[in-house]
C-alpha atoms as a PDB file:
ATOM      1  CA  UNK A   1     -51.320  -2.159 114.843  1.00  0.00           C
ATOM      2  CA  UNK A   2     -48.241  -2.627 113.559  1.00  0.00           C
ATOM      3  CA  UNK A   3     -45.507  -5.603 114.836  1.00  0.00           C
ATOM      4  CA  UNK A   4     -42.914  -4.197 116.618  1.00  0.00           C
ATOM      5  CA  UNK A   5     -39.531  -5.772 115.866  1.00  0.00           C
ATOM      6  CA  UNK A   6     -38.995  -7.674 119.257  1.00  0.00           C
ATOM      7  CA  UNK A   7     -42.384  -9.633 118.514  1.00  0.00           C
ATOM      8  CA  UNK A   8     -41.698 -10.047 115.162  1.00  0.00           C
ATOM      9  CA  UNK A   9     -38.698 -11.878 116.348  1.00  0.00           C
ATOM     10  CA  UNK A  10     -40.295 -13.916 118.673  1.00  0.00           C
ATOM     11  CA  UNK A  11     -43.106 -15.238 116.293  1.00  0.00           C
ATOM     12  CA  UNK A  12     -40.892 -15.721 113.534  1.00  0.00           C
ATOM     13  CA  UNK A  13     -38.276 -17.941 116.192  1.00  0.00           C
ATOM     14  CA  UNK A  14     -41.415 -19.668 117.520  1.00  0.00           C
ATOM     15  CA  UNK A  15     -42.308 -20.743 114.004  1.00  0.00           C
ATOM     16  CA  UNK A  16     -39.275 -21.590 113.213  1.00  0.00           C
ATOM     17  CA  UNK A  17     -38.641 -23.861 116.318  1.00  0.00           C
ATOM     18  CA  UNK A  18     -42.218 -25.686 116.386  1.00  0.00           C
ATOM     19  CA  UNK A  19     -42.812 -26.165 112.489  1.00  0.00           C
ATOM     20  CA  UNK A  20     -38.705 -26.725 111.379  1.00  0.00           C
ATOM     21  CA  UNK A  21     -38.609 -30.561 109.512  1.00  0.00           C
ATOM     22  CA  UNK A  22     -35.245 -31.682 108.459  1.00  0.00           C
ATOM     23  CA  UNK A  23     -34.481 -32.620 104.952  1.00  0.00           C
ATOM     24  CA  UNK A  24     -31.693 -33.271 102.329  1.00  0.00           C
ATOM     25  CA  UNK A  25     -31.197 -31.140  99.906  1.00  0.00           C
ATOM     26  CA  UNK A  26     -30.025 -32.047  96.697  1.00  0.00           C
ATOM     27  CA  UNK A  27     -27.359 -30.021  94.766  1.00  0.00           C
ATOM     28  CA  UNK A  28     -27.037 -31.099  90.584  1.00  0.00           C
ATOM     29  CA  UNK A  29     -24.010 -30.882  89.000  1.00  0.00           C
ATOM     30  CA  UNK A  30     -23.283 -31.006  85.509  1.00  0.00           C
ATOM     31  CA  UNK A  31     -21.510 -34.516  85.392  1.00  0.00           C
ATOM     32  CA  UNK A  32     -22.921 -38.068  84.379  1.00  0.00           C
ATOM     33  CA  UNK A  33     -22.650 -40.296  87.223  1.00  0.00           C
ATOM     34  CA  UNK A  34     -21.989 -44.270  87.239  1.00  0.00           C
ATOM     35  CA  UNK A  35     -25.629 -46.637  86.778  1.00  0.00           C
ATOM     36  CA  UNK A  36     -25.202 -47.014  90.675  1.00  0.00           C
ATOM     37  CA  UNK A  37     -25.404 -43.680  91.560  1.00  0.00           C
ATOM     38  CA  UNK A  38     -27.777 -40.985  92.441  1.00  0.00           C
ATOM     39  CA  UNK A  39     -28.558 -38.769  89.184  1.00  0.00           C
ATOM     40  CA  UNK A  40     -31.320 -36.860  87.295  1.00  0.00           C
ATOM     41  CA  UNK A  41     -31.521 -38.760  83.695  1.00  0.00           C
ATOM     42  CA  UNK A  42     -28.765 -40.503  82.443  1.00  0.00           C
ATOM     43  CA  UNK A  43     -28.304 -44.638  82.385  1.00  0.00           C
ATOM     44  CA  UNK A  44     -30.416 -46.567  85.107  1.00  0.00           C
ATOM     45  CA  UNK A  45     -29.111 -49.040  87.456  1.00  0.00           C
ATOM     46  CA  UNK A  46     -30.780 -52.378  85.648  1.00  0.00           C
ATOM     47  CA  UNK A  47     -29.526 -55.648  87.207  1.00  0.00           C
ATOM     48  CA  UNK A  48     -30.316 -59.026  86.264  1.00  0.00           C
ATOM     49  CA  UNK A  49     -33.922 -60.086  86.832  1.00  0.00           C
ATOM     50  CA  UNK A  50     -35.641 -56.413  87.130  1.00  0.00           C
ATOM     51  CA  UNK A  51     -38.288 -55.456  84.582  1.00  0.00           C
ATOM     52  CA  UNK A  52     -37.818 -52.262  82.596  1.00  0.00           C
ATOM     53  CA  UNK A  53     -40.871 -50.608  83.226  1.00  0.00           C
ATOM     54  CA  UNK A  54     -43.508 -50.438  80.805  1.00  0.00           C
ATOM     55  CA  UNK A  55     -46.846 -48.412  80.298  1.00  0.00           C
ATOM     56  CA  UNK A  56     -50.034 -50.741  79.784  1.00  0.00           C
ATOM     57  CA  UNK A  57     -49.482 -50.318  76.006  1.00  0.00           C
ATOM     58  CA  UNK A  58     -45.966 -51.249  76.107  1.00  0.00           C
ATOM     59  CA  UNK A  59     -44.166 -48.319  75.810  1.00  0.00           C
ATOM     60  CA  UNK A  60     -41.171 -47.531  77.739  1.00  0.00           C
ATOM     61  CA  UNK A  61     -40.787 -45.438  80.475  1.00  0.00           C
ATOM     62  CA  UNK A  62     -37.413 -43.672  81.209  1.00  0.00           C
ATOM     63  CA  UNK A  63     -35.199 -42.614  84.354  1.00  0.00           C
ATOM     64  CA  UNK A  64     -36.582 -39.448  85.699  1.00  0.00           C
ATOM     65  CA  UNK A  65     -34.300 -39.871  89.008  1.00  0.00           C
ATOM     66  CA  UNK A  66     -32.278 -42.467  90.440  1.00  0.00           C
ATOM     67  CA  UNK A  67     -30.891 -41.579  94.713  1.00  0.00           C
ATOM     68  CA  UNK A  68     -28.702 -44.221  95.723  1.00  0.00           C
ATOM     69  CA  UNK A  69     -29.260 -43.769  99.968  1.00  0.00           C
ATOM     70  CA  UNK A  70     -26.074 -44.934 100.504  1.00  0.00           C
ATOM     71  CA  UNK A  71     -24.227 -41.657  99.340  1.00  0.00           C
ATOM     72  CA  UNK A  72     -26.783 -39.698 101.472  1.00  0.00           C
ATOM     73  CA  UNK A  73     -27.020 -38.308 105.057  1.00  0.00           C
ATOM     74  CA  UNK A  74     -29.501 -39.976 106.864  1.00  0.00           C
ATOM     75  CA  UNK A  75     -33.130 -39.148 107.406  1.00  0.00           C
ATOM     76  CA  UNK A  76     -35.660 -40.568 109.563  1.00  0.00           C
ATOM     77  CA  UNK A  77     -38.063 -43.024 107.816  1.00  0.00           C
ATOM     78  CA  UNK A  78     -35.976 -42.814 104.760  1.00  0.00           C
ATOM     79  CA  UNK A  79     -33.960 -45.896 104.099  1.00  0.00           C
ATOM     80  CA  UNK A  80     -30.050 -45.411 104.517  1.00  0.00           C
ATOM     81  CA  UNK A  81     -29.041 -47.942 101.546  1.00  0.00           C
ATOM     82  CA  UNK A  82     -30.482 -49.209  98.702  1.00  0.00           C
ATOM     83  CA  UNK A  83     -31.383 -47.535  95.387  1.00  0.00           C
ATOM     84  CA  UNK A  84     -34.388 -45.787  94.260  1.00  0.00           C
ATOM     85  CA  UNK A  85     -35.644 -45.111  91.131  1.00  0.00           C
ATOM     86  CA  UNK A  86     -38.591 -43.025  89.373  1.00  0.00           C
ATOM     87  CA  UNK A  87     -38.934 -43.544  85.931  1.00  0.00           C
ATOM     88  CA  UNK A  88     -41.932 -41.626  84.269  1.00  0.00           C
ATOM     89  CA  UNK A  89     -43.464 -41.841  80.501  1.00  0.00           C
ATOM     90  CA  UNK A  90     -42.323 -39.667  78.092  1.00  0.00           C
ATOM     91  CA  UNK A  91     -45.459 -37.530  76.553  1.00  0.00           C
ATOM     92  CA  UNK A  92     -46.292 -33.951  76.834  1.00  0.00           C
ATOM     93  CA  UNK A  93     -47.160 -33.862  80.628  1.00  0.00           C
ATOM     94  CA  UNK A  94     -44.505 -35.861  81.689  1.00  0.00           C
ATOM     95  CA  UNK A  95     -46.266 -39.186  82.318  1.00  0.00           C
ATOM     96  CA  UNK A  96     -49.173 -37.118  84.310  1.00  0.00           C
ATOM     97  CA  UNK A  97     -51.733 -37.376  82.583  1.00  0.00           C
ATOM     98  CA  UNK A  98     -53.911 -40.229  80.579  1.00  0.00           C
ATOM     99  CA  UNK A  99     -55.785 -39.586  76.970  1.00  0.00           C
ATOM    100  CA  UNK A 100     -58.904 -38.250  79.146  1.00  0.00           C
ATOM    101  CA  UNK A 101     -56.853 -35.570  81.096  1.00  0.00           C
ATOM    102  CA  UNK A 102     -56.565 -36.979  84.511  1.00  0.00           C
ATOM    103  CA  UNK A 103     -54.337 -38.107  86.191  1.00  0.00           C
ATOM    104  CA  UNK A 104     -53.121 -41.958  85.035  1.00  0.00           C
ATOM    105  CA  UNK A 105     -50.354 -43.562  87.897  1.00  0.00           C
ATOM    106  CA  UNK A 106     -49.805 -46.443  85.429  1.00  0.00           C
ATOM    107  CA  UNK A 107     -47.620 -43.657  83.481  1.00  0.00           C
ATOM    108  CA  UNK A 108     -44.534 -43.691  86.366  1.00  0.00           C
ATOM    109  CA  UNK A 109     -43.112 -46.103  88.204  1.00  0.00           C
ATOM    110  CA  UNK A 110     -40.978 -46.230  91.220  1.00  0.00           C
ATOM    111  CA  UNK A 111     -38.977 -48.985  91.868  1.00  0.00           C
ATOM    112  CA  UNK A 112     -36.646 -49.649  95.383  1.00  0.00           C
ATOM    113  CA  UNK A 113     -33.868 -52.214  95.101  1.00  0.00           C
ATOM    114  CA  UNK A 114     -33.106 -53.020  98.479  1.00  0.00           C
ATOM    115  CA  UNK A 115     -29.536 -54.597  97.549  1.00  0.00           C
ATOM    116  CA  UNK A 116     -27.498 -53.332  95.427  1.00  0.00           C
ATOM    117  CA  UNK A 117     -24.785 -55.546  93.398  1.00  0.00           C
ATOM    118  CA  UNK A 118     -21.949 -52.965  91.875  1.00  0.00           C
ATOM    119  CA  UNK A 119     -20.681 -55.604  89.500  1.00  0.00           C
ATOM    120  CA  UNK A 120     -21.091 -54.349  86.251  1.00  0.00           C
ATOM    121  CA  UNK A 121     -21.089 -57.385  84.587  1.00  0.00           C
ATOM    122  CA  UNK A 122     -24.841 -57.910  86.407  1.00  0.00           C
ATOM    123  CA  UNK A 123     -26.023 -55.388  84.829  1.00  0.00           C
ATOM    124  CA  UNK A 124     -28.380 -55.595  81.407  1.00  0.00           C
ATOM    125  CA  UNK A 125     -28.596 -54.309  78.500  1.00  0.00           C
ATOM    126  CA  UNK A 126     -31.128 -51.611  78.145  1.00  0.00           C
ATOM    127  CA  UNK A 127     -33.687 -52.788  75.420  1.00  0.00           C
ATOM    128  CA  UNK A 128     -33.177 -51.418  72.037  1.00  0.00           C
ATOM    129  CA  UNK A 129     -36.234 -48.893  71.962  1.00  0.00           C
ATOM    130  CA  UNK A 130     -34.991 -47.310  75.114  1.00  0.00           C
ATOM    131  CA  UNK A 131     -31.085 -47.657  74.297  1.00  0.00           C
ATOM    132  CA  UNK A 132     -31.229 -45.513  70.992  1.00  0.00           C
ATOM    133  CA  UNK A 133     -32.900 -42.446  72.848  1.00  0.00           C
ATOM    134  CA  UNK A 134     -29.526 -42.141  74.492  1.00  0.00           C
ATOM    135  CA  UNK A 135     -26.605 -39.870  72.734  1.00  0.00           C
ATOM    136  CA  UNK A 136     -22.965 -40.640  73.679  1.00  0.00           C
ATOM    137  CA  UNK A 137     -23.155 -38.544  76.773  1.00  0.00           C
ATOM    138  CA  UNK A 138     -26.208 -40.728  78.069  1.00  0.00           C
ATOM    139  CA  UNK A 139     -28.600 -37.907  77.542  1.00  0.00           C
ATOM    140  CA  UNK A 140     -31.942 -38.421  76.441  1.00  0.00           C
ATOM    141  CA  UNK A 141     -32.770 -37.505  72.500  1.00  0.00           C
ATOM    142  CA  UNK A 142     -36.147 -36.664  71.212  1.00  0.00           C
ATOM    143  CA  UNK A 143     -38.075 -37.379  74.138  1.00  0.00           C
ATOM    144  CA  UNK A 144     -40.252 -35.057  76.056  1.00  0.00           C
ATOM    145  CA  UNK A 145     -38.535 -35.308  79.800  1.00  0.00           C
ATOM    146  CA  UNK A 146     -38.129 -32.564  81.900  1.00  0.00           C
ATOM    147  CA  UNK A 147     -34.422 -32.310  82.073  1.00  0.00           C
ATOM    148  CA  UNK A 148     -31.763 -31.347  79.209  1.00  0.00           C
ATOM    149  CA  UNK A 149     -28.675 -33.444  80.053  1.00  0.00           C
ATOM    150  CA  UNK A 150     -27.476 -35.926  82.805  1.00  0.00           C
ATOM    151  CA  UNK A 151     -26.965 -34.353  86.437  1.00  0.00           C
ATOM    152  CA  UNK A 152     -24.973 -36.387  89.495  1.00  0.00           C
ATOM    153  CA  UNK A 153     -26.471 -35.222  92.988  1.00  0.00           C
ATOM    154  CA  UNK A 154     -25.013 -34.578  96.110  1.00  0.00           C
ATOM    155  CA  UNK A 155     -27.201 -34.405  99.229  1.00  0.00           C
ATOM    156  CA  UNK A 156     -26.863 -32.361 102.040  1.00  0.00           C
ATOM    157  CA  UNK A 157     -28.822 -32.912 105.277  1.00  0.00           C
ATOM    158  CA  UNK A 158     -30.640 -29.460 105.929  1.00  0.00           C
ATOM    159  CA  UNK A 159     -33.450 -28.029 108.258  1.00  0.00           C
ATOM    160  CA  UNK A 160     -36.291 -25.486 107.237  1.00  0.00           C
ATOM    161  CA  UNK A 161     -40.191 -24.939 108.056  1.00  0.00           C
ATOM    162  CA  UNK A 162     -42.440 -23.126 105.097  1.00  0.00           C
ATOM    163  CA  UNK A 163     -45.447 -22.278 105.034  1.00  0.00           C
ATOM    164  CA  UNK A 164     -46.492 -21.376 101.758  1.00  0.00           C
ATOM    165  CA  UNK A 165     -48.913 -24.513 101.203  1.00  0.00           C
ATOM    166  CA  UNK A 166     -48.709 -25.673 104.847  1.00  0.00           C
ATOM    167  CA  UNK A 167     -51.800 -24.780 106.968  1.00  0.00           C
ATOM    168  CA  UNK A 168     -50.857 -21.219 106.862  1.00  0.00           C
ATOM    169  CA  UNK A 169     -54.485 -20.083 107.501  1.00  0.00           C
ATOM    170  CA  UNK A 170     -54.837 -21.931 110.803  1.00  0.00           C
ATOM    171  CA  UNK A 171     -50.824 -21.309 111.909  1.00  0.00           C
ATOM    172  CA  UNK A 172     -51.735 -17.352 111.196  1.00  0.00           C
ATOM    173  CA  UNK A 173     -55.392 -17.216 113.309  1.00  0.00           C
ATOM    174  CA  UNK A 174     -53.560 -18.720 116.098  1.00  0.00           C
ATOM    175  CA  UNK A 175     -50.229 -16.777 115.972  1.00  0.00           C
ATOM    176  CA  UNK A 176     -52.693 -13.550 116.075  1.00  0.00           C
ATOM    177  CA  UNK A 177     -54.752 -15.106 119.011  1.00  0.00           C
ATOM    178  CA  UNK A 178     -51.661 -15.719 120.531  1.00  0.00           C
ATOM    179  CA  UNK A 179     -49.726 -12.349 120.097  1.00  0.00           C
ATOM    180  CA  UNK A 180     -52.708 -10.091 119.439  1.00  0.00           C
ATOM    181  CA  UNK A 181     -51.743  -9.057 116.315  1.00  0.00           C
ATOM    182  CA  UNK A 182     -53.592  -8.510 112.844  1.00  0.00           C
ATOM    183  CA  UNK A 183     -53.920 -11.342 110.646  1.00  0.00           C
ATOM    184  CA  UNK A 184     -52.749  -9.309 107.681  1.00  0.00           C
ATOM    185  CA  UNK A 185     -49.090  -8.639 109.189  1.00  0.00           C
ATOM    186  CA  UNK A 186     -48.709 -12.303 109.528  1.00  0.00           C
ATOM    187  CA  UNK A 187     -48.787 -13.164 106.331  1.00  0.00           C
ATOM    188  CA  UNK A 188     -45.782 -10.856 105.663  1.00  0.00           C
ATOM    189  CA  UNK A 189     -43.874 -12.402 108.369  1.00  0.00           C
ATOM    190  CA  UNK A 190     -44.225 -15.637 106.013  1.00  0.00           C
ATOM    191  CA  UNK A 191     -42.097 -14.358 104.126  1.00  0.00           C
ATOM    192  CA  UNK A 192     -38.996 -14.167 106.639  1.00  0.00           C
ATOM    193  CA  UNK A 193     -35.792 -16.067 105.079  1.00  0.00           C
ATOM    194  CA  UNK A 194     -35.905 -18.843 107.181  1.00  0.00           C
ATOM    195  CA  UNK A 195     -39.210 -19.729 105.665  1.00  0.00           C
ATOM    196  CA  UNK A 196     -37.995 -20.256 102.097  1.00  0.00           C
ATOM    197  CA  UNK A 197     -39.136 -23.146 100.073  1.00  0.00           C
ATOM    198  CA  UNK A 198     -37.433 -25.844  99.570  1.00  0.00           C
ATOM    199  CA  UNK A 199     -35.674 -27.058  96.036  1.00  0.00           C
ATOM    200  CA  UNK A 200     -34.323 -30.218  94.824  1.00  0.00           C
ATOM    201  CA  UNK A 201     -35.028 -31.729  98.126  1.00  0.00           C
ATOM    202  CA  UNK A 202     -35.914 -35.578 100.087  1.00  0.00           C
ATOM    203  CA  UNK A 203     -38.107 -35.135 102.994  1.00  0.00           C
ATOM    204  CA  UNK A 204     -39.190 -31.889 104.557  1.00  0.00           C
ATOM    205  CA  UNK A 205     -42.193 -29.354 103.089  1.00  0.00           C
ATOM    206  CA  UNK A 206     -43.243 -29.317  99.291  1.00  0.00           C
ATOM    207  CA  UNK A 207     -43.362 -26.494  96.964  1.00  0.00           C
ATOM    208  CA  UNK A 208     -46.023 -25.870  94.294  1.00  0.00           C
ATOM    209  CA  UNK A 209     -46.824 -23.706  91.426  1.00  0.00           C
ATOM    210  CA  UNK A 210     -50.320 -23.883  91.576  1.00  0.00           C
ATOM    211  CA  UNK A 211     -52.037 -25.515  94.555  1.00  0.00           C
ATOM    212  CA  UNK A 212     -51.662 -29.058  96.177  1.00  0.00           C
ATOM    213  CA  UNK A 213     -52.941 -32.004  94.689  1.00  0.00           C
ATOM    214  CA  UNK A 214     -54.025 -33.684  97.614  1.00  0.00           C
ATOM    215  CA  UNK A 215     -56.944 -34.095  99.114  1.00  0.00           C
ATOM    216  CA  UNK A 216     -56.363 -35.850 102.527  1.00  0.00           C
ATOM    217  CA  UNK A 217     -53.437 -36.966 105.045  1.00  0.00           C
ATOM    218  CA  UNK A 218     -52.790 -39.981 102.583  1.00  0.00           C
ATOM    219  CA  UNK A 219     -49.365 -39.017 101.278  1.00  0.00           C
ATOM    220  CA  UNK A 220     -48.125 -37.042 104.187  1.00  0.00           C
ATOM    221  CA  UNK A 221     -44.950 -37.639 103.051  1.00  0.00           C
ATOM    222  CA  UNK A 222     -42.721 -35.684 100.218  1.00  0.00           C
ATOM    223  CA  UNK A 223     -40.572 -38.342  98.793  1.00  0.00           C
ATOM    224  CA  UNK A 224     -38.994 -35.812  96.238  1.00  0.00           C
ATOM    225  CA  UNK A 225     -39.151 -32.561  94.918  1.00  0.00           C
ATOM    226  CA  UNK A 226     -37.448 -31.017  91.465  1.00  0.00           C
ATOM    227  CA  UNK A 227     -37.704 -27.585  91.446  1.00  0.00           C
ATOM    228  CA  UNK A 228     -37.248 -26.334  87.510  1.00  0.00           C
ATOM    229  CA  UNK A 229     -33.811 -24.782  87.977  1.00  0.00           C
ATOM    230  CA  UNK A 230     -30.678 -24.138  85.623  1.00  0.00           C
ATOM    231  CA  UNK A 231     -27.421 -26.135  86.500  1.00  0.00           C
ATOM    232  CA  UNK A 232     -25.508 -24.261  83.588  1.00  0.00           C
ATOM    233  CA  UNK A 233     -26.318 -21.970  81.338  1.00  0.00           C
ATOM    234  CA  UNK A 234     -27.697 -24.258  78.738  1.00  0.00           C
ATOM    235  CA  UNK A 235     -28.649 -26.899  81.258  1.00  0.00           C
ATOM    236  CA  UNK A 236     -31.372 -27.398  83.273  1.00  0.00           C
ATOM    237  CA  UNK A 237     -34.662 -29.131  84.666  1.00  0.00           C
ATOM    238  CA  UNK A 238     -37.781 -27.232  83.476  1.00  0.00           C
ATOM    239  CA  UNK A 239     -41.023 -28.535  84.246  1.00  0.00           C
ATOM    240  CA  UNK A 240     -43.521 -26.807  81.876  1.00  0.00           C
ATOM    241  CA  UNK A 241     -42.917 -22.596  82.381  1.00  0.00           C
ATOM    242  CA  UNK A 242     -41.099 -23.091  85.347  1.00  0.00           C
ATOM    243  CA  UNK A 243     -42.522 -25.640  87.274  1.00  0.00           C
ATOM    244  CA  UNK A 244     -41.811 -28.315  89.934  1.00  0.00           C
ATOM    245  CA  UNK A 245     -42.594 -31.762  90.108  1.00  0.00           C
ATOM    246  CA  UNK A 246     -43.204 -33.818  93.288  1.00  0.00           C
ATOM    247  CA  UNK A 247     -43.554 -37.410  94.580  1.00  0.00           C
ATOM    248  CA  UNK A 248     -45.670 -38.617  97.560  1.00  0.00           C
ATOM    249  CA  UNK A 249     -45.680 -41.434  99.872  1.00  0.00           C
ATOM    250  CA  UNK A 250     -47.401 -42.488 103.097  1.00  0.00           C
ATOM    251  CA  UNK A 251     -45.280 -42.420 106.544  1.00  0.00           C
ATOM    252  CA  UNK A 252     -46.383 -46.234 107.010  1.00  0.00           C
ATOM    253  CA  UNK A 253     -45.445 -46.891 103.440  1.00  0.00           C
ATOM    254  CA  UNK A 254     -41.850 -45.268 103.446  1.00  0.00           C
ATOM    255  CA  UNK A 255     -41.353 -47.049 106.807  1.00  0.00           C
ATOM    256  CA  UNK A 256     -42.123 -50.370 105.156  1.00  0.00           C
ATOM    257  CA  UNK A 257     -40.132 -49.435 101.853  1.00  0.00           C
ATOM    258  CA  UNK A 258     -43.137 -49.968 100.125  1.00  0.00           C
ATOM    259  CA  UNK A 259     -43.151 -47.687  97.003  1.00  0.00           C
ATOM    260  CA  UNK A 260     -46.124 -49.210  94.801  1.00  0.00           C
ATOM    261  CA  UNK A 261     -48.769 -46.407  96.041  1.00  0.00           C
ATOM    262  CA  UNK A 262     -46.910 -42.699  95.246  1.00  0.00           C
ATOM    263  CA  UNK A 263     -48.215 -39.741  94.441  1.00  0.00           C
ATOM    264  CA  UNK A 264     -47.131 -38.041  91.628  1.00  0.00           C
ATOM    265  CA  UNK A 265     -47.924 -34.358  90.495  1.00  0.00           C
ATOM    266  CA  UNK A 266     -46.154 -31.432  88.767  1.00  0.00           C
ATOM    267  CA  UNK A 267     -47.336 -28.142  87.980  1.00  0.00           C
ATOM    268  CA  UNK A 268     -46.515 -24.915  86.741  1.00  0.00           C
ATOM    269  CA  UNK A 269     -47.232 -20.941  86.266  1.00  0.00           C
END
């Protein structure tokens, strides 16, 4: 039978109510930013004493995205100051992938700096190799990264539920136990507004192209999303045809600002 609008309603508000996770969305704008602050590309924050990261071989990684906590509204288990970066390898899949196709962590590297000195006079000079992939405007040259040009972020603290990848199959069976309605309409009530996926986000439900990469309640956690999406005309993040790319951590590991285990995955159409 078919829903009638005042149970529609009512399933789509009881959704919305039980599954709803706050998260901060991140708007890009097309400005560089200074090393401190939160950015897609551009200059990393590099103080005294850090390592620039390195693959196994050597090579150098660069700054995928840098979020500075301290410009951004708080969110439970995420930390509230400090500065964290992810810096990924630049090859053909992004730092993905190793020479036998699967997937190879030791190609990115995220790195939390608890304190954070603003001195620029602490800050080093980035080695040579990585320093002259960098045009005037701090934009990478000549290197396969999935971003065009140096974007400043802004977060805003948001709410939203979406179940696209999240255990739609058992949410629908018990919605039509529930309701007595057909499995089939259901789905189509997925689709409601309020259920949109998220974009550039911190925190709340992932979005993928393809399917999710993991396998178990490990990394329960979505550390940060970049949706492919165009900031100008000529501007833009573009993972693949149109992907999005996505970083995972543990609950227990976040808590502890531990960032050495996250999971790292992008895909696209």
């Amino acid at each position: 039978m078919t829903i009638g609008k005042e149970v529609l309603d009512k399933i789509v508000s009881e959704l919305y109510s039980v599954y709803k996770k706050p998260y901060i969305d991140l708007e890009l704008l097309d400005s560089d930013a200074p090393f401190y602050s939160s950015k897609i590309g551009g200059l990393p924050y590099y103080p005294i004493g850090m390592k620039y990261p390195t693959i196994p071989s050597g090579e150098y990684m660069y700054l995928l995205a840098q979020i500075n906590f301290s410009e951004m509204p708080k969110l439970e288990n995420f930390p509230t100051t400090g500065i964290l970066q992810i810096f990924i390898y630049p090859d053909n899949c992004y730092g993905l992938y190793g020479d036998n196709g699967r997937y190879d962590p030791t190609k990115h590297k995220v790195i939390y700096h608890e304190n954070v000195d603003l001195d620029e006079k602490h800050q080093q000079k980035l080695p040579d190799e990585v320093a002259k992939n960098y045009n005037e405007n701090h934009e990478i040259s000549y290197m396969r990264v999935p971003f065009n040009s140096v974007f400043a972020m802004k977060g805003k603290l948001k709410e939203g539920a979406s179940f696209k990848w999240y255990k739609k199959d058992q949410i629908i069976d018990k919605m039509a136990m529930k309701y007595n309605v057909s499995k089939d309409e259901l789905y189509d009530v997925m689709d409601d507004e309020r259920f949109q996926p998220q974009l550039c986000s911190l925190g709340g439900y992932p979005n993928f192209a393809q399917d999710d990469p993991r396998s178990d309640e490990t990394y329960d956690t979505l550390l940060l999303q970049l949706e492919s999406i165009g900031v100008t005309d000529k501007k833009e993040i573009m993972w693949g045809d149109s992907g999005v790319g996505n970083f995972f951590i543990s609950t227990e590991n976040l808590k502890k600002r531990n960032f050495d285990d996250v999971l790292y995955n992008y895909d696209c159409c």
